[in-house]
PDB file of N, CA and C in Angstrom:
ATOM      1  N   UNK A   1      14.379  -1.865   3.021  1.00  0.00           N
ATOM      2  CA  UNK A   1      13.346  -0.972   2.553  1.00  0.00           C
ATOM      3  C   UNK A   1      13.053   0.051   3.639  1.00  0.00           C
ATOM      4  N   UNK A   2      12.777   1.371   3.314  1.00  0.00           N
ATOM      5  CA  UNK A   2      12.803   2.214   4.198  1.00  0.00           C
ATOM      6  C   UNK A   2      11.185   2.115   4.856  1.00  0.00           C
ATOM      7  N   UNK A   3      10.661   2.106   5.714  1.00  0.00           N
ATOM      8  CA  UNK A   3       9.495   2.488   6.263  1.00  0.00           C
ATOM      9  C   UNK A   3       8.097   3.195   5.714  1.00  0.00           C
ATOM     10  N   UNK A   4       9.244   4.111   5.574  1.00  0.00           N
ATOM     11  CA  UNK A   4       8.690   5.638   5.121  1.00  0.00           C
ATOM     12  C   UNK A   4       7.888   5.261   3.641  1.00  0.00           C
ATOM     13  N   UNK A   5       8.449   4.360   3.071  1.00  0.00           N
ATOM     14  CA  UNK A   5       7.178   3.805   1.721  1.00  0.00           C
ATOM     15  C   UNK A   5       6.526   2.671   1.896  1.00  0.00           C
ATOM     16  N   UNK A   6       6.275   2.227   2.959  1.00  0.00           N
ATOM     17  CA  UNK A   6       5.530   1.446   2.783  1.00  0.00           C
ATOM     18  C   UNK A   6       4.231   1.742   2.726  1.00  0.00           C
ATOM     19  N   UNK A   7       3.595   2.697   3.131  1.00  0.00           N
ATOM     20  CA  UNK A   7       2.234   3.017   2.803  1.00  0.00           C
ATOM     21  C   UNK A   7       2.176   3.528   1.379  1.00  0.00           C
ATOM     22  N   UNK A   8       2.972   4.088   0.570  1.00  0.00           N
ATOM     23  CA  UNK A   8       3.111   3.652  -0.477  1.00  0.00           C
ATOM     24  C   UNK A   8       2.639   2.802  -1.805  1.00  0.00           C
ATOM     25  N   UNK A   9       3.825   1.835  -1.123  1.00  0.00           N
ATOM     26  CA  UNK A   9       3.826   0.683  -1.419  1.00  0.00           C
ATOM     27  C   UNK A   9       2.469  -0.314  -1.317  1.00  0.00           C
ATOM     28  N   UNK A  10       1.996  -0.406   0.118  1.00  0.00           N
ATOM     29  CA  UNK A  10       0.677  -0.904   0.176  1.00  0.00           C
ATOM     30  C   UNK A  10      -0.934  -0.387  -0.530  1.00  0.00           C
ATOM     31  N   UNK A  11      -0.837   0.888  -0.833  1.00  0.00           N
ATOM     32  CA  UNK A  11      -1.485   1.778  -1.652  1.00  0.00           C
ATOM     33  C   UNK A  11      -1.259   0.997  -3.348  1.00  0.00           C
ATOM     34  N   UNK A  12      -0.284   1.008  -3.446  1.00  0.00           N
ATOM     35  CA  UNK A  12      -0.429   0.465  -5.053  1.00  0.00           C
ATOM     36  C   UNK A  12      -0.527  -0.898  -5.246  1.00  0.00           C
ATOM     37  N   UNK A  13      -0.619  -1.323  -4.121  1.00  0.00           N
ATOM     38  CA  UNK A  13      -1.240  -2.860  -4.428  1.00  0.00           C
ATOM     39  C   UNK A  13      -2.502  -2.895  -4.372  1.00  0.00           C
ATOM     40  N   UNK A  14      -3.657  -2.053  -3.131  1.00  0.00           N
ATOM     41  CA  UNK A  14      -4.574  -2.203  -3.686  1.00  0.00           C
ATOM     42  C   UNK A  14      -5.145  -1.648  -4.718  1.00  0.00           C
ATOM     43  N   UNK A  15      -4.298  -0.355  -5.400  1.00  0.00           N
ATOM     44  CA  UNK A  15      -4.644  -0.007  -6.598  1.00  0.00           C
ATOM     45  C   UNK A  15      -4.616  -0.937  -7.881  1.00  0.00           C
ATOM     46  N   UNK A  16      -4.061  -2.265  -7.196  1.00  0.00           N
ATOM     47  CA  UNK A  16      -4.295  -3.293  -8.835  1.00  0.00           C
ATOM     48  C   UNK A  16      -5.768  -3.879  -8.400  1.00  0.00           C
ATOM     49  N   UNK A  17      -5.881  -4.342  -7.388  1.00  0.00           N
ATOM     50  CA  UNK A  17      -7.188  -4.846  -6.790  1.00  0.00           C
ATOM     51  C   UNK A  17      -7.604  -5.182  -5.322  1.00  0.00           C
ATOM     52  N   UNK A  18      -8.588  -5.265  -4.923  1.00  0.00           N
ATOM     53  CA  UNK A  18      -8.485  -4.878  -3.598  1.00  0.00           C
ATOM     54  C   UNK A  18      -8.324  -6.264  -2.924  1.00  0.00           C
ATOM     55  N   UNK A  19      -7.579  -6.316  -1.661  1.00  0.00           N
ATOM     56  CA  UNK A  19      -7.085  -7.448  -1.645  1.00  0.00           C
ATOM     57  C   UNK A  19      -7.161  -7.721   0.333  1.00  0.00           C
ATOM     58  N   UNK A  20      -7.290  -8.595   1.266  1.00  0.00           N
ATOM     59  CA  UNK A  20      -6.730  -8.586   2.571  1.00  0.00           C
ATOM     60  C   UNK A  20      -5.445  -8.864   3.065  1.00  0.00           C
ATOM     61  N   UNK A  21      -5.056  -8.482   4.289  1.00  0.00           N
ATOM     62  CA  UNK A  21      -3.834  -8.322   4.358  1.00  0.00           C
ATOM     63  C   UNK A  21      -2.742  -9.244   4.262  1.00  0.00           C
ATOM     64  N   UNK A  22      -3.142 -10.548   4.287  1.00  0.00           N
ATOM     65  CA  UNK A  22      -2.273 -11.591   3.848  1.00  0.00           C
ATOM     66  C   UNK A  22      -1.764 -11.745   2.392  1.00  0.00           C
ATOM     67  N   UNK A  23      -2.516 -11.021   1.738  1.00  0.00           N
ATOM     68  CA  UNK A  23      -2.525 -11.097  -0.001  1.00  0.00           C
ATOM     69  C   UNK A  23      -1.473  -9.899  -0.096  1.00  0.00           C
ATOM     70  N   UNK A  24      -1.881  -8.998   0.274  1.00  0.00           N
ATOM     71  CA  UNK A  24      -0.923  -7.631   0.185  1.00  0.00           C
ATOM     72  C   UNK A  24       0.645  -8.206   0.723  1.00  0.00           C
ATOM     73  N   UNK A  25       0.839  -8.734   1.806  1.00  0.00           N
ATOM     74  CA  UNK A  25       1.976  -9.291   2.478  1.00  0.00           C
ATOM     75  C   UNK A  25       2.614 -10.029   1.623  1.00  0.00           C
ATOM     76  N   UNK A  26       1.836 -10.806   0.557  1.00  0.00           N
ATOM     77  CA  UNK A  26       2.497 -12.110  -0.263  1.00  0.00           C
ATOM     78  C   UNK A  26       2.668 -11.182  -1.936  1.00  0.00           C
ATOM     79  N   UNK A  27       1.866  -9.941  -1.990  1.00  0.00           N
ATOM     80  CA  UNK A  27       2.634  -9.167  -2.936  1.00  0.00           C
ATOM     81  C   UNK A  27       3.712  -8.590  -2.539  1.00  0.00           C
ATOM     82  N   UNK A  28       3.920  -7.882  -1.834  1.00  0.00           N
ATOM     83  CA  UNK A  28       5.038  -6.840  -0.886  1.00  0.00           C
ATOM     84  C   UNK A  28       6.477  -8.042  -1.188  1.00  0.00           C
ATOM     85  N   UNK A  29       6.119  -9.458  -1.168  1.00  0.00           N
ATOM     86  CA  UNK A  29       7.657 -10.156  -1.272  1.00  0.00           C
ATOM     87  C   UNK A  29       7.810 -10.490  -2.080  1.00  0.00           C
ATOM     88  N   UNK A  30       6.550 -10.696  -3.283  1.00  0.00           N
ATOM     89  CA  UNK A  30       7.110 -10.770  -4.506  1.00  0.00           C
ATOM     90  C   UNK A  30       7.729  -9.824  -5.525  1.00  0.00           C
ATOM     91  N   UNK A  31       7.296  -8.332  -4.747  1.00  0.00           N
ATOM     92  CA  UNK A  31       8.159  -7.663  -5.606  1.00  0.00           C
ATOM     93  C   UNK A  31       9.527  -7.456  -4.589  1.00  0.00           C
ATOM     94  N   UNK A  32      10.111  -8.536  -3.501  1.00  0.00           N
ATOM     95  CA  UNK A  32      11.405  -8.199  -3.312  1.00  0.00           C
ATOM     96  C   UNK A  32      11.032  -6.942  -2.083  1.00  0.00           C
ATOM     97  N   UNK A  33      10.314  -6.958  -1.596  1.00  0.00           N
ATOM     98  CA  UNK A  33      10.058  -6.386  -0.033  1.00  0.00           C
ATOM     99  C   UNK A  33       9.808  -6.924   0.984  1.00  0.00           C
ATOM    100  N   UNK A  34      10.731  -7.596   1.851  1.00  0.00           N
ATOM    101  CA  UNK A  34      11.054  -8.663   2.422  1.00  0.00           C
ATOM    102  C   UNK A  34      11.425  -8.140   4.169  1.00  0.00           C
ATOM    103  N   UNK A  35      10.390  -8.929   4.826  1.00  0.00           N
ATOM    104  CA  UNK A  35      10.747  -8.542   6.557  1.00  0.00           C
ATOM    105  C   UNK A  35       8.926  -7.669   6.854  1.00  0.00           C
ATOM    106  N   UNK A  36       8.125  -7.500   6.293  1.00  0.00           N
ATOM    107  CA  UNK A  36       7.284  -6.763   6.387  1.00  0.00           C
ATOM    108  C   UNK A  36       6.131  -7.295   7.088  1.00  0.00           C
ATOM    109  N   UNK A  37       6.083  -7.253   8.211  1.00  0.00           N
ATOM    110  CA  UNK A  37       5.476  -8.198   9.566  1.00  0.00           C
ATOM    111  C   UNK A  37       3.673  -7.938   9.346  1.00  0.00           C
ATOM    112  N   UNK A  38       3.480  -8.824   9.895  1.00  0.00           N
ATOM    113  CA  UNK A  38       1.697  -8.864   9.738  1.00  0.00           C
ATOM    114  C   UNK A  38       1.698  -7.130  10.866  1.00  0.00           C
ATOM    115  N   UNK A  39       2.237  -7.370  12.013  1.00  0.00           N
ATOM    116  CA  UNK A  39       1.971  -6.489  13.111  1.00  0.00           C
ATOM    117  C   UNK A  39       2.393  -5.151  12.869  1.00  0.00           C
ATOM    118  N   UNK A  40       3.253  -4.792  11.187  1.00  0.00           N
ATOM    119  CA  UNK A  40       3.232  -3.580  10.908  1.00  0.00           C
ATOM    120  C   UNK A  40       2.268  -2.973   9.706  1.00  0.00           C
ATOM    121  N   UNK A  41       1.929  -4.445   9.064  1.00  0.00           N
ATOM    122  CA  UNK A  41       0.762  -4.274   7.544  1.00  0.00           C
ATOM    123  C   UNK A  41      -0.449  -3.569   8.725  1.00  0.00           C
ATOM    124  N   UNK A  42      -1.045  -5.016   9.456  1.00  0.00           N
ATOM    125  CA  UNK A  42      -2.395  -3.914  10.081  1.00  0.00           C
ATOM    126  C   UNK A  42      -2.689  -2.651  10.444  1.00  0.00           C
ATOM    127  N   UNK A  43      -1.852  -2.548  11.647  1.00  0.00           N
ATOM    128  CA  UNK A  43      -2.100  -0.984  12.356  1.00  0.00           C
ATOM    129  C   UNK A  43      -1.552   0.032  10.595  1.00  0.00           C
ATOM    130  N   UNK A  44      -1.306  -0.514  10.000  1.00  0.00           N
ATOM    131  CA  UNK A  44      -0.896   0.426   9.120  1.00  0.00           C
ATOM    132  C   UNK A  44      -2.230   0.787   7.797  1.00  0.00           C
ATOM    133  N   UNK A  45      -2.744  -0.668   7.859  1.00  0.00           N
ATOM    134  CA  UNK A  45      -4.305  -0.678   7.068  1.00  0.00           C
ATOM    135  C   UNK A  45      -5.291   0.315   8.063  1.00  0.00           C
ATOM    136  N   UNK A  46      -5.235  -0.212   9.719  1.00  0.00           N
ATOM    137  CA  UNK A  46      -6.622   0.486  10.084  1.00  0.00           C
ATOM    138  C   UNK A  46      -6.089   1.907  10.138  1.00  0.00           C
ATOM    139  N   UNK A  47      -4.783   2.527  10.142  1.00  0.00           N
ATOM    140  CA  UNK A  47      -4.367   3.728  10.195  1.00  0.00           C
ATOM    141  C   UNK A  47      -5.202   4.120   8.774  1.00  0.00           C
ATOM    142  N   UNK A  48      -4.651   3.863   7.683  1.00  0.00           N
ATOM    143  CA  UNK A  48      -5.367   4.272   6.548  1.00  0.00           C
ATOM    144  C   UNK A  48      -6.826   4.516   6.094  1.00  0.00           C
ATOM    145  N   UNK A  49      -7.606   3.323   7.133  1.00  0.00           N
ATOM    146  CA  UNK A  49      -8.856   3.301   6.862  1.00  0.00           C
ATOM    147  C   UNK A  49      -9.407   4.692   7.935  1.00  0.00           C
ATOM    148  N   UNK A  50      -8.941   4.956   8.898  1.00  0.00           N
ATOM    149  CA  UNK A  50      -9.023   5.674   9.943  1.00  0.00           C
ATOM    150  C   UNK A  50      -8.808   7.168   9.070  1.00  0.00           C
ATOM    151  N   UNK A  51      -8.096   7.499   8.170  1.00  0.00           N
ATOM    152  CA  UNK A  51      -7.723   8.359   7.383  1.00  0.00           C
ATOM    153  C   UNK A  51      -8.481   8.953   5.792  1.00  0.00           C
ATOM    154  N   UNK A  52      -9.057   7.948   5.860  1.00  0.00           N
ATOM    155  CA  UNK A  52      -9.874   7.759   4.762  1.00  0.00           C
ATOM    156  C   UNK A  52      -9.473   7.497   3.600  1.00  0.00           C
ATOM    157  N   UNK A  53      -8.303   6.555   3.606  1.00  0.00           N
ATOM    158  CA  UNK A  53      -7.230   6.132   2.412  1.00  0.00           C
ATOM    159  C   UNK A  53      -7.699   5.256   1.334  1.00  0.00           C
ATOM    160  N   UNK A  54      -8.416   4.236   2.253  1.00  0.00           N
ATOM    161  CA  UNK A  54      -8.986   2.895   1.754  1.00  0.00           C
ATOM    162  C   UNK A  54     -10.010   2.369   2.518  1.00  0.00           C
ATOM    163  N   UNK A  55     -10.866   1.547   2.195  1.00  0.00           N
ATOM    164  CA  UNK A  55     -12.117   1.347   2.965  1.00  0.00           C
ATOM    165  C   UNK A  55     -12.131  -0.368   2.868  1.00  0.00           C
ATOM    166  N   UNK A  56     -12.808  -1.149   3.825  1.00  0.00           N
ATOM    167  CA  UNK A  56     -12.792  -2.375   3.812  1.00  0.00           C
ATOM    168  C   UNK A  56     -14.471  -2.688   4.238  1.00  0.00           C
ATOM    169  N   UNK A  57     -13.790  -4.505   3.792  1.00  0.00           N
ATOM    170  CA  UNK A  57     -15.376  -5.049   3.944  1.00  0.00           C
ATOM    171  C   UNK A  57     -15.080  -6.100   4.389  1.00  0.00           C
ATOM    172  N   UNK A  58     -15.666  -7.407   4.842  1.00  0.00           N
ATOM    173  CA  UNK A  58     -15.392  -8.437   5.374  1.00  0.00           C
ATOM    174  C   UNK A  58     -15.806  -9.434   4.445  1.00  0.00           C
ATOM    175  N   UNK A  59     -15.144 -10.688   3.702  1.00  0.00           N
ATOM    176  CA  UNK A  59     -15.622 -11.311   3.140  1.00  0.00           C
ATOM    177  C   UNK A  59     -15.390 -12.849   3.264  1.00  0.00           C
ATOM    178  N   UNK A  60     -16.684 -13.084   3.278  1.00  0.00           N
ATOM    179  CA  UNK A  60     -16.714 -14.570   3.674  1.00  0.00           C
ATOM    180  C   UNK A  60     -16.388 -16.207   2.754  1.00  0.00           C
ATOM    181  N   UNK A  61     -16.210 -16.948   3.234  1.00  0.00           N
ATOM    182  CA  UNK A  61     -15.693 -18.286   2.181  1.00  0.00           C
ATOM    183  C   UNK A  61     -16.478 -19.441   2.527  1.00  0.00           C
ATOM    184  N   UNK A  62     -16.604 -20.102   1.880  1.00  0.00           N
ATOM    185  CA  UNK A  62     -17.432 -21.651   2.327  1.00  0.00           C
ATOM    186  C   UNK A  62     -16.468 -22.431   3.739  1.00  0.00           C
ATOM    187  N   UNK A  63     -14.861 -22.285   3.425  1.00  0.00           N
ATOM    188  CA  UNK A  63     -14.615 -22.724   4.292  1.00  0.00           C
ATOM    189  C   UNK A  63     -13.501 -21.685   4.692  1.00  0.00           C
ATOM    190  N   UNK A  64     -13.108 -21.687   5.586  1.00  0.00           N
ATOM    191  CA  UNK A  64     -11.889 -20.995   6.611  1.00  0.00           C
ATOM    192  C   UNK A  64     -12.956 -20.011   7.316  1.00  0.00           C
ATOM    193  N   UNK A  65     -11.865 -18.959   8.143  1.00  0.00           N
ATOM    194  CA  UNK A  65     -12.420 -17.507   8.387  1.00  0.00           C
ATOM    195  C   UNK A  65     -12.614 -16.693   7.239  1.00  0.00           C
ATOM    196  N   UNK A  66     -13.506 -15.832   8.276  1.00  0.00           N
ATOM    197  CA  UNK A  66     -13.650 -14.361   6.901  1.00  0.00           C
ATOM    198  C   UNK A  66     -12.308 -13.637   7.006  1.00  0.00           C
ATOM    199  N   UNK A  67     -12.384 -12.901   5.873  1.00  0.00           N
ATOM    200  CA  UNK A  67     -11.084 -11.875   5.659  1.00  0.00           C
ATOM    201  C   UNK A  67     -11.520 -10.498   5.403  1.00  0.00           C
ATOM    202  N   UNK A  68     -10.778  -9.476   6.160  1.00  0.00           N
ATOM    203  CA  UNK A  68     -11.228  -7.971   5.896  1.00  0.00           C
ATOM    204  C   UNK A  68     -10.459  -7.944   4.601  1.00  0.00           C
ATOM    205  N   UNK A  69     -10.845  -7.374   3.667  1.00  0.00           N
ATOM    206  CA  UNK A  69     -10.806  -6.972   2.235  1.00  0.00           C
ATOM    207  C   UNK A  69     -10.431  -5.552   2.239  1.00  0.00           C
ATOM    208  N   UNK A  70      -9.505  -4.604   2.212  1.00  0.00           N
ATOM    209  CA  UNK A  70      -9.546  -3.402   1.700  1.00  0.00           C
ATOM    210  C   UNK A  70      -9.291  -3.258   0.101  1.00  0.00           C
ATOM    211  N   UNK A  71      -9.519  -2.088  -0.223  1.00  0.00           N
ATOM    212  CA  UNK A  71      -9.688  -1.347  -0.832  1.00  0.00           C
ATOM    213  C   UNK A  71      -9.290   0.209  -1.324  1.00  0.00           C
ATOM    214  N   UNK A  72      -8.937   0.916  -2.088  1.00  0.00           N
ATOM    215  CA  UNK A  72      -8.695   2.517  -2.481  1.00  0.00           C
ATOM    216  C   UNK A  72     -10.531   2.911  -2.424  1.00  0.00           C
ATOM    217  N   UNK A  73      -9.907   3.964  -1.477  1.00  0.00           N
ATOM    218  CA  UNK A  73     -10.939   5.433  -1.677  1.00  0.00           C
ATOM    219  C   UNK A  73     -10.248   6.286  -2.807  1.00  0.00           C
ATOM    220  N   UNK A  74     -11.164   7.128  -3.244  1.00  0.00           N
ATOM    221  CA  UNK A  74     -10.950   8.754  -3.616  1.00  0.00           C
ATOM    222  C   UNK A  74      -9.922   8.710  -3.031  1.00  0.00           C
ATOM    223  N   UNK A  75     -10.089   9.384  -1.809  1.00  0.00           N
ATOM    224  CA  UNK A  75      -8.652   9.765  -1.080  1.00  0.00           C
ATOM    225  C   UNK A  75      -7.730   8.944  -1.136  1.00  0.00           C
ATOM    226  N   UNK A  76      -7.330   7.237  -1.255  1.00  0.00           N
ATOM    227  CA  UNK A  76      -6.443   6.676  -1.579  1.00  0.00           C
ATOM    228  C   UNK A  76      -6.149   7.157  -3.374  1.00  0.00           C
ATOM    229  N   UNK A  77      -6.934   7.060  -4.257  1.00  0.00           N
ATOM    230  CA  UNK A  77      -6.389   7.368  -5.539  1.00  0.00           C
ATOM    231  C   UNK A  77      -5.700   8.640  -5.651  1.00  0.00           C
ATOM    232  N   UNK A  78      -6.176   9.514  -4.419  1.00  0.00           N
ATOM    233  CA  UNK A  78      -5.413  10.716  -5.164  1.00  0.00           C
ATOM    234  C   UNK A  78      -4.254  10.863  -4.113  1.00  0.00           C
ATOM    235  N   UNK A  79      -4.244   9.629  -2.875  1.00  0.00           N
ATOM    236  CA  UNK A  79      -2.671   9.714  -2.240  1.00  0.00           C
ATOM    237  C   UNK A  79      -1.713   9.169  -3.243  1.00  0.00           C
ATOM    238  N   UNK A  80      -2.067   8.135  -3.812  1.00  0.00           N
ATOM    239  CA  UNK A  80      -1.065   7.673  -4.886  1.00  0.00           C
ATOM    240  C   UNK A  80      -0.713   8.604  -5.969  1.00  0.00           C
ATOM    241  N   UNK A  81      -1.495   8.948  -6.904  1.00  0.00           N
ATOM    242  CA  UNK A  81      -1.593  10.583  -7.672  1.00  0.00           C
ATOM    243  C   UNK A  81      -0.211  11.458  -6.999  1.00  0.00           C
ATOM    244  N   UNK A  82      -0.404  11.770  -6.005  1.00  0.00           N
ATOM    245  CA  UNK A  82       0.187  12.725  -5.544  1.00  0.00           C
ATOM    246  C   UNK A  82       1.850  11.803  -4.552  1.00  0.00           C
ATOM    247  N   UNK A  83       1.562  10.819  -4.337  1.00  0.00           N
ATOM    248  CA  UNK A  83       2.787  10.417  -4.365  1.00  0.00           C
ATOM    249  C   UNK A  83       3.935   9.695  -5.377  1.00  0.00           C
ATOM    250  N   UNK A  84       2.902   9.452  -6.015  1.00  0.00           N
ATOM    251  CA  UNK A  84       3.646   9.198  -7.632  1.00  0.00           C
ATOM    252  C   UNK A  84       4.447  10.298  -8.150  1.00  0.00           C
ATOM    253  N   UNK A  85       4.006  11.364  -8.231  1.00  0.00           N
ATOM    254  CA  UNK A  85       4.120  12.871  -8.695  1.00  0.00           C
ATOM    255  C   UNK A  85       5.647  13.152  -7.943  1.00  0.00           C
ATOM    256  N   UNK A  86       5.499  13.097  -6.748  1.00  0.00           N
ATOM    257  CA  UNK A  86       6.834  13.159  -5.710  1.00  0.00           C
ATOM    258  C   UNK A  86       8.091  12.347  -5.960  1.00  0.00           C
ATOM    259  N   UNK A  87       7.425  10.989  -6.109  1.00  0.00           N
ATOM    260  CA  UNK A  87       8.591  10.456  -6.211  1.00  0.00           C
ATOM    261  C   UNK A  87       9.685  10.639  -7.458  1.00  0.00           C
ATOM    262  N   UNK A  88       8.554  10.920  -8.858  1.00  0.00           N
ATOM    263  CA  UNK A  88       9.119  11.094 -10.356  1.00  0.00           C
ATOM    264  C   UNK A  88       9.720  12.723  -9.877  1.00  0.00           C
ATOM    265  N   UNK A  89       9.552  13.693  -9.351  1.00  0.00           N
ATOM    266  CA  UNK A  89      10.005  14.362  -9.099  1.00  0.00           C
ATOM    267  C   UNK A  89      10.854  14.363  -8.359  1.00  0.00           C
ATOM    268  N   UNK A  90      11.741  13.675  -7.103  1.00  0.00           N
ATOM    269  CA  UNK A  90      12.503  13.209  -6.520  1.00  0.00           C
ATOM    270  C   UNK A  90      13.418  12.629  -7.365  1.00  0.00           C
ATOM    271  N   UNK A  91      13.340  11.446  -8.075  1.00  0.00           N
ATOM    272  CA  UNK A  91      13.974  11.316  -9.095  1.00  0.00           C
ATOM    273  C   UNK A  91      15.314  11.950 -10.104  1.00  0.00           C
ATOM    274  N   UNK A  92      14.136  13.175 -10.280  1.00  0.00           N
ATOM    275  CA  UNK A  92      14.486  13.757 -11.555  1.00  0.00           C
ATOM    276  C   UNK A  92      15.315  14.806 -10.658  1.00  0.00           C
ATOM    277  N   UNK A  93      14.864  15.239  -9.814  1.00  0.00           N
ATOM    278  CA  UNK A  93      15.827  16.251  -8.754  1.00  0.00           C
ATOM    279  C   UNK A  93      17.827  15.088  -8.621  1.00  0.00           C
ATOM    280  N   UNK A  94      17.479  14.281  -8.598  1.00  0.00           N
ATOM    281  CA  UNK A  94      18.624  13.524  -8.462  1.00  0.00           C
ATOM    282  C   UNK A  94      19.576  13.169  -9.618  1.00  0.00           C
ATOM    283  N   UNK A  95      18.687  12.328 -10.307  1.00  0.00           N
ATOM    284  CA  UNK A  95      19.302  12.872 -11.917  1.00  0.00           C
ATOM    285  C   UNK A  95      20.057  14.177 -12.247  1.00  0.00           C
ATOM    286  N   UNK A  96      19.262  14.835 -12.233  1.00  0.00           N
ATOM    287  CA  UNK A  96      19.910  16.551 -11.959  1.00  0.00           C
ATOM    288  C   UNK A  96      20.901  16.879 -11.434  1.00  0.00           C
ATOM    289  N   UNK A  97      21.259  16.329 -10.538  1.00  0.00           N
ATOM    290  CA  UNK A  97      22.015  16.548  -9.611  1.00  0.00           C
ATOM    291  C   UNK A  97      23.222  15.621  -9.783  1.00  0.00           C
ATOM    292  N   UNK A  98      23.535  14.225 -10.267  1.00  0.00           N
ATOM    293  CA  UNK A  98      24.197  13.712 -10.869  1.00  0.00           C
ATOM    294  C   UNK A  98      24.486  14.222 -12.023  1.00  0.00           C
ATOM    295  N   UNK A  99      24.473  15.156 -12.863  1.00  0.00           N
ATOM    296  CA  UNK A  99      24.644  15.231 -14.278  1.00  0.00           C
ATOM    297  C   UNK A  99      25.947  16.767 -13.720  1.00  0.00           C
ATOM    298  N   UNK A 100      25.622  17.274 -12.500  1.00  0.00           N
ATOM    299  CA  UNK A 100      25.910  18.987 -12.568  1.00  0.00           C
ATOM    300  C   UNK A 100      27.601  18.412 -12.120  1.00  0.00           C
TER     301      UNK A 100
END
């Protein structure tokens, strides 16, 4: 998997629901994205939150530790918006380009 989508990628997971980073990690391999290290998910969450991508909260359990919880901002819904848009357009540029 290239790099370059994984923010992406981590973006449309919390666009199903907002989730902490161990949850996101255990989606990322179920759809078959495999090697994706805790030590590149974080700095890559607080990058986002730092950006105003997604926003977090800390949430607590009767038993274990708490877990930071992120979340989509605005600005995360409309990074996805607009990278969705790219990629179907990327796509279709290729398609295109196979057919000529």
């Amino acid at each position: 998997m290239k790099r370059a989508l994984l923010p992406y990628l981590v973006l449309r997971q919390l666009q199903e629901e907002p989730a902490h980073g161990y949850l996101i990690l255990a989606r990322l391999e179920q759809l078959g994205v495999h090697g994706v290290k805790s030590g590149t998910l974080y700095p890559l969450l607080r990058s986002m939150e730092e950006n105003g991508e997604v926003t977090s909260h800390w949430q607590t359990a009767d038993s274990g530790p708490a877990r930071k919880v992120f979340q989509l901002s605005d600005q995360g819904i409309a990074a996805i918006e607009l990278l969705t848009e790219w990629f179907s357009d990327l796509d279709f540029t290729e398609q295109d380009e196979e057919r000529a």
